[in-house]
Protein backbone atom coordinates (compact mmCIF):
# COMPACT_ATOMS: atom_id res chain seq x y z
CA UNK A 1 51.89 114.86 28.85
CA UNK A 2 54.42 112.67 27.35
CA UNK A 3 52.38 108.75 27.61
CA UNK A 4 56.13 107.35 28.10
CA UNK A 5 56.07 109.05 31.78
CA UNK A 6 52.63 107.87 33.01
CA UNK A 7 52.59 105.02 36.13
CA UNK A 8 50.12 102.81 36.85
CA UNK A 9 50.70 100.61 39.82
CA UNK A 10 49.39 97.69 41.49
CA UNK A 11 47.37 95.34 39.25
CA UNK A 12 46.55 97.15 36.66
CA UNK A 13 50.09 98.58 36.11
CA UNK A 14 50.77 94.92 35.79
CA UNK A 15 48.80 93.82 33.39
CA UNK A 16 49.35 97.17 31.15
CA UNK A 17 53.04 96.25 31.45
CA UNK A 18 52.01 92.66 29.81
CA UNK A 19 49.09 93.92 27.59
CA UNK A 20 50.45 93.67 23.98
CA UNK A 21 51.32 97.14 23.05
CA UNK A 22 52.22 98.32 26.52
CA UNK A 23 55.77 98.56 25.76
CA UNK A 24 54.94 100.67 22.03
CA UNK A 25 54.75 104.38 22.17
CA UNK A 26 51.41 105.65 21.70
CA UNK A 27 52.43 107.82 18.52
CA UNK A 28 53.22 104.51 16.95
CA UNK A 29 50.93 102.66 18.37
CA UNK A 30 47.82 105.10 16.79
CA UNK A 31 49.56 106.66 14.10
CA UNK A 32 47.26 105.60 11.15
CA UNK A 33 45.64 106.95 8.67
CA UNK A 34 42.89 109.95 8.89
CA UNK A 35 39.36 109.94 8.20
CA UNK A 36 36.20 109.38 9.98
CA UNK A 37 34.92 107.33 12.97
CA UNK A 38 36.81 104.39 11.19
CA UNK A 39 39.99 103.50 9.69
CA UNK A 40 39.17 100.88 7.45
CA UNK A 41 42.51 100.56 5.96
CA UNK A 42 44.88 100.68 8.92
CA UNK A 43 46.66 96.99 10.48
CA UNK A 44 48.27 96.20 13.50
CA UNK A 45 52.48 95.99 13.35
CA UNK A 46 54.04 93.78 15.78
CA UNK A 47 57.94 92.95 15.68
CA UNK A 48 60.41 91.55 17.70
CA UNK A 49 62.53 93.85 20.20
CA UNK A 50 65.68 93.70 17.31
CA UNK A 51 62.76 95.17 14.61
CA UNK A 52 62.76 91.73 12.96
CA UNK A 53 60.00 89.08 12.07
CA UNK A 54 60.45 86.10 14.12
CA UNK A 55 60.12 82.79 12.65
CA UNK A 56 60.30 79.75 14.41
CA UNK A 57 62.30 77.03 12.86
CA UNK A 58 63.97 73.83 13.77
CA UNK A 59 67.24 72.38 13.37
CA UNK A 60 67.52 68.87 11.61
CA UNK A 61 69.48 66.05 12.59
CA UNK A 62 71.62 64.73 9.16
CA UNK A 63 69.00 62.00 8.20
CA UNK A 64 66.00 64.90 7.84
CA UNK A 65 64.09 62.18 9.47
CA UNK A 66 62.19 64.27 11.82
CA UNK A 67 61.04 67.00 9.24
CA UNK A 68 57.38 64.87 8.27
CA UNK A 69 56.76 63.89 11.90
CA UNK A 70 57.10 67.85 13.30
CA UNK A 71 54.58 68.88 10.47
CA UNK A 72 52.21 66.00 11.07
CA UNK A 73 52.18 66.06 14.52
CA UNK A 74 49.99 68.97 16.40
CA UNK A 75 51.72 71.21 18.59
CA UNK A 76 50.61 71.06 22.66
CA UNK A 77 49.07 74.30 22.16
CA UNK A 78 46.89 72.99 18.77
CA UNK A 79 45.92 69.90 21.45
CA UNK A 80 45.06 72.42 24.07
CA UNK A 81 42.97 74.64 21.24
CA UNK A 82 41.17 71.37 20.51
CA UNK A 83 40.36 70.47 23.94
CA UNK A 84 38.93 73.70 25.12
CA UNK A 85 37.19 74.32 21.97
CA UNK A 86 35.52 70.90 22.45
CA UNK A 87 34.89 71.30 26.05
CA UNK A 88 32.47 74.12 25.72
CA UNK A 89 29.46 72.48 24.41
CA UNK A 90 29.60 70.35 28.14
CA UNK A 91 29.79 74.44 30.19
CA UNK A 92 26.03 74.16 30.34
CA UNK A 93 26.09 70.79 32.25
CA UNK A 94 29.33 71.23 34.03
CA UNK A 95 29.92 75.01 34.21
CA UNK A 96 33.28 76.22 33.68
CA UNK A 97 35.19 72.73 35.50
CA UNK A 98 38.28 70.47 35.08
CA UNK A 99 34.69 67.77 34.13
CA UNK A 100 34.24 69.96 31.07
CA UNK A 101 37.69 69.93 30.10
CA UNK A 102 38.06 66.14 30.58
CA UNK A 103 34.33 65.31 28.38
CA UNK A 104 36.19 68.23 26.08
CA UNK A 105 39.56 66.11 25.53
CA UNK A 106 37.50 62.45 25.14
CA UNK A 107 35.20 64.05 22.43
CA UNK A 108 38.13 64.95 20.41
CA UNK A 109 39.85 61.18 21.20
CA UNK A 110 42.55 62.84 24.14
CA UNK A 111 42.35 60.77 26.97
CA UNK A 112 40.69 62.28 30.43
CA UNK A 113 44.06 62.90 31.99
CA UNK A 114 44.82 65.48 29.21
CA UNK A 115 42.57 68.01 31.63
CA UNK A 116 46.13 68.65 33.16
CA UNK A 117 47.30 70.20 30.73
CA UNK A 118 45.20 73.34 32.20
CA UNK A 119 46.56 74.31 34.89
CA UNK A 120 44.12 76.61 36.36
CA UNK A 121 41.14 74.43 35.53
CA UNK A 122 37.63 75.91 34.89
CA UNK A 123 39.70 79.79 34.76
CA UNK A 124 41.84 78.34 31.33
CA UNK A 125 38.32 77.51 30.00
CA UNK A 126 36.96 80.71 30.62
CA UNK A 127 40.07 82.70 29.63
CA UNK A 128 39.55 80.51 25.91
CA UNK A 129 35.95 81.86 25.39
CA UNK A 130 36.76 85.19 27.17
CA UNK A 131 39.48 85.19 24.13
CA UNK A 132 37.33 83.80 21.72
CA UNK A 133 34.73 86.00 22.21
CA UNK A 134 36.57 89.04 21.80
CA UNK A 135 38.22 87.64 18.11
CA UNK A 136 34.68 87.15 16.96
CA UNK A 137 34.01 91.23 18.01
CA UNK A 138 37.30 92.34 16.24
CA UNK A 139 36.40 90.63 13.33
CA UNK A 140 32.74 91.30 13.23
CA UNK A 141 33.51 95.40 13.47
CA UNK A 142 36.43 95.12 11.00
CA UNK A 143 34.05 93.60 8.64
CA UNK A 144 31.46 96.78 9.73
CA UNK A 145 34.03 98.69 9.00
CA UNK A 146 35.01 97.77 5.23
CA UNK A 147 31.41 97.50 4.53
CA UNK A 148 30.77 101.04 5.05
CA UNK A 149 31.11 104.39 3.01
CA UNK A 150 31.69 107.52 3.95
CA UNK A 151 27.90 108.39 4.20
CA UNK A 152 26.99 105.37 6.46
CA UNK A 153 29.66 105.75 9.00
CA UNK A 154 27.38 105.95 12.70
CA UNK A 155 28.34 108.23 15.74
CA UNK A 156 31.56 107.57 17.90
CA UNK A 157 28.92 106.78 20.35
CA UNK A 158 26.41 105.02 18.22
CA UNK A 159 29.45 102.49 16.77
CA UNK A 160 30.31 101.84 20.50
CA UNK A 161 27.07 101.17 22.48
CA UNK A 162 26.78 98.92 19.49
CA UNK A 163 29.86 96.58 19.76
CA UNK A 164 28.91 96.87 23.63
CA UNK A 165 26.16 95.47 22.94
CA UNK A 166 27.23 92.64 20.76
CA UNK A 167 29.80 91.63 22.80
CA UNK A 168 27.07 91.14 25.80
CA UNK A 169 24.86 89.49 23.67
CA UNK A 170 27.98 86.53 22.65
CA UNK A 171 27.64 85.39 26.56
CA UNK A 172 24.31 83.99 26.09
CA UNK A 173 25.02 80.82 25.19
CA UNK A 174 26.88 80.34 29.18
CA UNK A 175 24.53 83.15 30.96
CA UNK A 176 23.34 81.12 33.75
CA UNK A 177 27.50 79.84 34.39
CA UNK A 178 28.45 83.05 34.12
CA UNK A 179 28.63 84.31 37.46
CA UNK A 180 30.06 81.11 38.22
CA UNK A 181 32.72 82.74 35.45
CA UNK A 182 32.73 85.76 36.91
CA UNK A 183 34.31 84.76 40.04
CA UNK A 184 37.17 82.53 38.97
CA UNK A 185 37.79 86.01 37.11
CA UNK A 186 38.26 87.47 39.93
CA UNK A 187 40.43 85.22 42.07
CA UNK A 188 43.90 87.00 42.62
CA UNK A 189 45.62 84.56 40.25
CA UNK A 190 43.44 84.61 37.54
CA UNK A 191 42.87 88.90 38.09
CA UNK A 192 45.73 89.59 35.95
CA UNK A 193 44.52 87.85 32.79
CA UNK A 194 41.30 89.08 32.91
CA UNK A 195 42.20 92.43 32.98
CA UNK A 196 44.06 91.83 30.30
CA UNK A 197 41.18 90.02 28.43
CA UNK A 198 38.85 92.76 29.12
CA UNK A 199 41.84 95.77 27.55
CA UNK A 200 42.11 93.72 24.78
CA UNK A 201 38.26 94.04 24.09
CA UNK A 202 37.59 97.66 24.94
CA UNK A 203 40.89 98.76 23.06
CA UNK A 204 39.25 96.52 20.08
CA UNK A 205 36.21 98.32 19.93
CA UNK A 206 38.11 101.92 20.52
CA UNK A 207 40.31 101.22 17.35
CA UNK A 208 38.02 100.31 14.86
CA UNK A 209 36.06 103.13 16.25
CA UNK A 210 38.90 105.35 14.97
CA UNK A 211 40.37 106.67 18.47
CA UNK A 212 43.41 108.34 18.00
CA UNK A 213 44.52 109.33 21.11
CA UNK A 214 48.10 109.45 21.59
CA UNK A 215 48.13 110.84 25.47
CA UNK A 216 46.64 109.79 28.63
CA UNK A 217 43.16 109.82 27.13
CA UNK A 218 43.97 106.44 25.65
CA UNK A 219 44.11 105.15 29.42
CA UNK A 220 40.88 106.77 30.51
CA UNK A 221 38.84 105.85 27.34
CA UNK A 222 39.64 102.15 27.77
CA UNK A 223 39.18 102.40 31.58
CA UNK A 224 36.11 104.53 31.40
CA UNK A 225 34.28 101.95 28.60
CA UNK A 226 35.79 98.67 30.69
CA UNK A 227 33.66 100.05 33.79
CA UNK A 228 31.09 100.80 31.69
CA UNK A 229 31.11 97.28 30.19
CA UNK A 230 31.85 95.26 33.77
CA UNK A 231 28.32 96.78 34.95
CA UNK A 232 26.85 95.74 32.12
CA UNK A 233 27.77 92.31 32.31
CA UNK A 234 27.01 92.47 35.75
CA UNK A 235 23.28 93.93 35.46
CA UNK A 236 23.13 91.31 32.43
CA UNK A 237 23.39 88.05 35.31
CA UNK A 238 19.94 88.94 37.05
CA UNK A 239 18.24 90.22 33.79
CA UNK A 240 15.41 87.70 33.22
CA UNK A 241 13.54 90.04 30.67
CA UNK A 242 12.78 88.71 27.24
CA UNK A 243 15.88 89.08 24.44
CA UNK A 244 17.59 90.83 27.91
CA UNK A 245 15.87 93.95 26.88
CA UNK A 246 16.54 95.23 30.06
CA UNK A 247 20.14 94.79 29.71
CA UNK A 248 19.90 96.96 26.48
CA UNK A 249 18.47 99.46 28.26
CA UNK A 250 21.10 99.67 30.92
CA UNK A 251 23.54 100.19 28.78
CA UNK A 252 21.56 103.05 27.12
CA UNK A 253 21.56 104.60 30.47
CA UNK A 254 25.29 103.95 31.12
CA UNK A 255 26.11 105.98 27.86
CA UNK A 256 23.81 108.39 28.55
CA UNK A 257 25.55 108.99 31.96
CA UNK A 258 29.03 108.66 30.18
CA UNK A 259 28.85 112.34 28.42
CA UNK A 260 32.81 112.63 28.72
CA UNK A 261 32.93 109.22 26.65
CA UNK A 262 35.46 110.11 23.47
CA UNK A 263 36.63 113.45 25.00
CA UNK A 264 39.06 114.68 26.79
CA UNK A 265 39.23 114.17 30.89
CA UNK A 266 40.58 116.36 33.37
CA UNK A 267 42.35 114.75 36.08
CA UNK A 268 43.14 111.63 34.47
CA UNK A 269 45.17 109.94 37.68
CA UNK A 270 41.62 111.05 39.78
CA UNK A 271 39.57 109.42 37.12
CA UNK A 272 41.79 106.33 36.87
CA UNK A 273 42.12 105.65 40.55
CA UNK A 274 38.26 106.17 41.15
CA UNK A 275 37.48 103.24 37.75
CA UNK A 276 40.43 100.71 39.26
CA UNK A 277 38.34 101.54 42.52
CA UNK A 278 34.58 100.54 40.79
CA UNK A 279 36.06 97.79 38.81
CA UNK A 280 37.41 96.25 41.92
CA UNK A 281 34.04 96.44 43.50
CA UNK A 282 32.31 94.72 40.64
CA UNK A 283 34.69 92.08 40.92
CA UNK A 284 34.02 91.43 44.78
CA UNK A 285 30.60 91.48 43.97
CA UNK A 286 30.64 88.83 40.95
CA UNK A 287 32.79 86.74 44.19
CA UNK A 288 30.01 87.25 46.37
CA UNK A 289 27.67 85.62 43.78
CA UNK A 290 29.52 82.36 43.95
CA UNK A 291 30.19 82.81 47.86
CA UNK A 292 34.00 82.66 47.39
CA UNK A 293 34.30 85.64 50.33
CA UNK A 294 31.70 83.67 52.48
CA UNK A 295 34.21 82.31 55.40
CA UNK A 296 32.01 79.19 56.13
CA UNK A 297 32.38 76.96 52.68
């Protein structure tokens, strides 16, 4: 099956069609070097539509004048870093809020008013640790991965449930606001970004696994571990055992059930439709947590 013909619709088709290497073919995309469950050595490429390195750059006026000022002064997106950074130690009092994001801004010395510079409120914090979160995992397993020889290499499986498991283990610090998180997730204009968010992670953990798929068996991999992951997180909101032991457990279970994980599917559009269908479940249930579907608010 050639990867270039395959259609997704609806909102996942979407947010493939945004994810960053939607628009890459999958030969390029995976075509790194052999070896074992990891590829140590292999980067990331990313260009510019012409094949070129883009570089931003300014234009001066004839004094120069302005050269000092642009380097000195922070950009609105170093601000906005700042801010959210800042404005997760207040989660725990104020959840994931437009309050958080306004103590955020006044600890770093922005004034309150700078909260509008989020747009979507409590959802751009979340999307920032969402984000941050999943950086931390791709650099955690990339350091795994140069750390280890040929001899020390774990299972496909083994390397997996682990990063799972790490990943679950980052929301800690925000559990009890995490349903709370949850459900701005999955609002309809804050579903596209997640999904994206949640790609990005499971096609993080799949790479430095070594997957080398270069058909539809990418798709169903990613999907098939992002269900597995969602239920996870899910179980992970009403597990009040000690260390979430239980939660560990779970997701034992979960790859025991998953014995197609890292092989090859049959009837990949079946397998797709009936994930989008789970996933979309889960995310109606983290809504029902927080009462957004209740009709009497």
């Amino acid at each position: 099956m050639d990867p270039g013909s395959v259609q997704l619709h609806g909102t996942l088709g979407k947010c493939l069609q945004l994810y960053p290497w939607a628009n890459q073919s999958l030969v390029s995309r995976f075509g790194r070097s052999s070896g074992g469950i990891v590829s140590c050595h292999a980067t990331r490429t990313f260009s510019t539509d012409d094949g070129h390195s883009k570089e931003q750059s300014t234009t001066p006026n004839e004094s120069g004048s302005n050269d000092s000022h642009d380097k000195e002064s922070p950009s609105d997106e170093d601000i906005k870093q700042k801010i959210l950074a800042a404005s997760l130690q207040f989660v725990q009092v104020h959840g994931f809020s437009r309050k958080a994001l306004i103590d955020g801004a006044e600890t770093v010395g922005y004034p309150s008013v700078s909260h509008g510079m989020f747009p979507k409120g409590g959802a751009d914090l979340v999307n920032y640790f969402y984000q941050d979160c999943n950086k931390k995992l791709a650099e955690n397993l990339e350091k795994k991965c140069k750390e280890m020889d040929e001899s020390s290499k774990p299972s496909t499986r083994v390397f997996i449930q682990n990063a799972v498991e790490d990943r679950l283990m980052m929301l800690t610090p925000h559990i009890e606001q995490w349903p709370q998180a949850m459900a701005l997730q999955a609002l309809p204009q804050n579903a596209c970004q997640s999904w994206c968010n949640l790609l990005q992670l499971v096609d993080d953990i799949w790479f430095y696994a070594g997957d080398k798929s270069t058909d539809f068996n990418w798709y169903t991999k990613r999907l098939t571990l992002a269900a597995l992951y969602k239920s996870s997180e899910i179980y992970m909101l009403q597990d009040k055992s000690e260390d979430f032991e239980n939660t560990l457990k779970f997701v034992n279970n979960r790859f025991d059930d998953v014995k197609c994980l890292g092989q090859s599917m049959k009837n990949c559009q079946m397998v797709t439709k009936s994930i989008g269908e789970n996933l979309w479940g889960l995310s109606l249930m983290a809504r029902n947590i927080m009462g957004i579907n209740s009709r009497a608010r």
